[in-house]
Protein backbone atom coordinates (compact mmCIF):
# COMPACT_ATOMS: atom_id res chain seq x y z
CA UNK A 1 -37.48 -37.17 -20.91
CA UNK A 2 -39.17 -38.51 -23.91
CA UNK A 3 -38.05 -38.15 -27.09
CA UNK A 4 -40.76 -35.83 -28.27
CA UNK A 5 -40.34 -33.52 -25.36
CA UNK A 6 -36.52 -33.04 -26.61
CA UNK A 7 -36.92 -32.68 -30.31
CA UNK A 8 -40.61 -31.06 -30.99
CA UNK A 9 -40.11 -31.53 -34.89
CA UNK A 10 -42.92 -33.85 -36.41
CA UNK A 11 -40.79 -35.98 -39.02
CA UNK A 12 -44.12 -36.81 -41.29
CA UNK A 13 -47.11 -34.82 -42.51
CA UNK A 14 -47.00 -31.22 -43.57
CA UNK A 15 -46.11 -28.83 -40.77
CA UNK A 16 -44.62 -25.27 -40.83
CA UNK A 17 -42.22 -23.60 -38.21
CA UNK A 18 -42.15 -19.96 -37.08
CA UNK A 19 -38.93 -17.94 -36.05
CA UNK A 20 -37.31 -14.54 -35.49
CA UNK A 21 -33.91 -14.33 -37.59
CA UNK A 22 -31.91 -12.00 -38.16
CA UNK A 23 -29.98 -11.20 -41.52
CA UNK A 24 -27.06 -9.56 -42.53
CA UNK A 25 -26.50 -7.71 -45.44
CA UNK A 26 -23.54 -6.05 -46.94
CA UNK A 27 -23.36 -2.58 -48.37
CA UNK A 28 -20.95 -1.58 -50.41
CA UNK A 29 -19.83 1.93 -49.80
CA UNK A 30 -17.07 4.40 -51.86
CA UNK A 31 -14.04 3.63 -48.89
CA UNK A 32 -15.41 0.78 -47.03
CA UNK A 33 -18.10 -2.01 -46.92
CA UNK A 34 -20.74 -1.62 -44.13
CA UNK A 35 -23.01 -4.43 -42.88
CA UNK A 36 -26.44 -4.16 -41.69
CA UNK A 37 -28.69 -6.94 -39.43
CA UNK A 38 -31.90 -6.97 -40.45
CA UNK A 39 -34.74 -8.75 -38.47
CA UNK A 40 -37.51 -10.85 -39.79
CA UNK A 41 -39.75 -13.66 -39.30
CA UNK A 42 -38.95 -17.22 -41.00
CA UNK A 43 -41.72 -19.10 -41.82
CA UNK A 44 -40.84 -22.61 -43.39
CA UNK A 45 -43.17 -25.71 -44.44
CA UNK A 46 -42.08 -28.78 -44.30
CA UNK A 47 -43.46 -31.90 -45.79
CA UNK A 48 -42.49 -35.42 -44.52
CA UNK A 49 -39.41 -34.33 -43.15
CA UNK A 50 -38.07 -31.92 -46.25
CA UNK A 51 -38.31 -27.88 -46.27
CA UNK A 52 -40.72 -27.18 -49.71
CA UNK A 53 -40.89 -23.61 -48.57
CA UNK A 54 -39.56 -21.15 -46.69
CA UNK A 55 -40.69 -17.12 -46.53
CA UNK A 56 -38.66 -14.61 -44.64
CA UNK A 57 -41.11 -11.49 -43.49
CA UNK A 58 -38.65 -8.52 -42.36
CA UNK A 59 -39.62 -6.26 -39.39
CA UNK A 60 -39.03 -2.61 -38.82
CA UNK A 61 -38.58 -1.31 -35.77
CA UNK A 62 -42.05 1.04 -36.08
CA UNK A 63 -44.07 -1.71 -38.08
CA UNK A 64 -47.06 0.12 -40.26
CA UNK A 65 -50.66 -1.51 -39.96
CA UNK A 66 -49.55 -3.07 -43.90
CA UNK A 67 -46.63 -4.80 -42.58
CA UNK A 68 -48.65 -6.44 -39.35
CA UNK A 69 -51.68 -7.46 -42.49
CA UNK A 70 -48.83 -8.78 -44.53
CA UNK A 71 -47.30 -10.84 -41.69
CA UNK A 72 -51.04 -12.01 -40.62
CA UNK A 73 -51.76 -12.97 -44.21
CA UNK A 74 -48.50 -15.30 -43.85
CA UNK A 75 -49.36 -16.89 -41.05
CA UNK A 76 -53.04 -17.37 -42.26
CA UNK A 77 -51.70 -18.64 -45.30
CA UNK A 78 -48.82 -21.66 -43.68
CA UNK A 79 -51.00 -22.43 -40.97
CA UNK A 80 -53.89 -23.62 -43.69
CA UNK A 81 -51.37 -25.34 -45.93
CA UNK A 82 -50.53 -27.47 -42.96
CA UNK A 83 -54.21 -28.29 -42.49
CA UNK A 84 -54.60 -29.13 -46.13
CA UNK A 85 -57.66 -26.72 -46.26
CA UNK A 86 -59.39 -23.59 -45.41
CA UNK A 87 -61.07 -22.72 -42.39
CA UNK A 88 -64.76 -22.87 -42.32
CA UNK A 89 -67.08 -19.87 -41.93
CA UNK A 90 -68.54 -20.06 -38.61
CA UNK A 91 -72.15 -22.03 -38.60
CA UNK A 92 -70.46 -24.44 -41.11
């Protein structure tokens, strides 16, 4: 197997990956402490090998049409830093 089959990660240029993750938070209650797993999205850019960014886009279990916009927008938003520009109108 070559080596890019086994580790997909591009080691130069600007490139962003896309996750689910889950997070846990801890709430602190009058007797005891309860934590809660939240999930989300992770969406982090690299450049040359190093993170720069990283966004973390939580989602509910009955997502709203502003959530799935926001989460779009996201996407829309890493995919044209990695391209270093926006996309053209069609006809362009």
């Amino acid at each position: 197997m070559a080596s890019a089959e086994r580790d997909p990660v591009r080691r130069s240029g600007r490139w962003v990956s896309v996750r689910l993750q889950h997070r846990d938070v801890r709430i602190q209650g009058d007797t005891e402490d309860e934590c809660v797993s939240y999930a989300g999205i992770v969406i982090t850019s690299f450049e040359n090998g190093a993170k720069v960014g990283e966004r973390w886009i939580p989602l509910g279990v009955d997502p709203s049409e502003a959530d799935d916009e926001q989460l779009i927008q996201q996407l829309r938003d890493a995919l044209i830093w990695q391209a270093r520009q926006p996309p053209k109108a069609a006809g362009e």
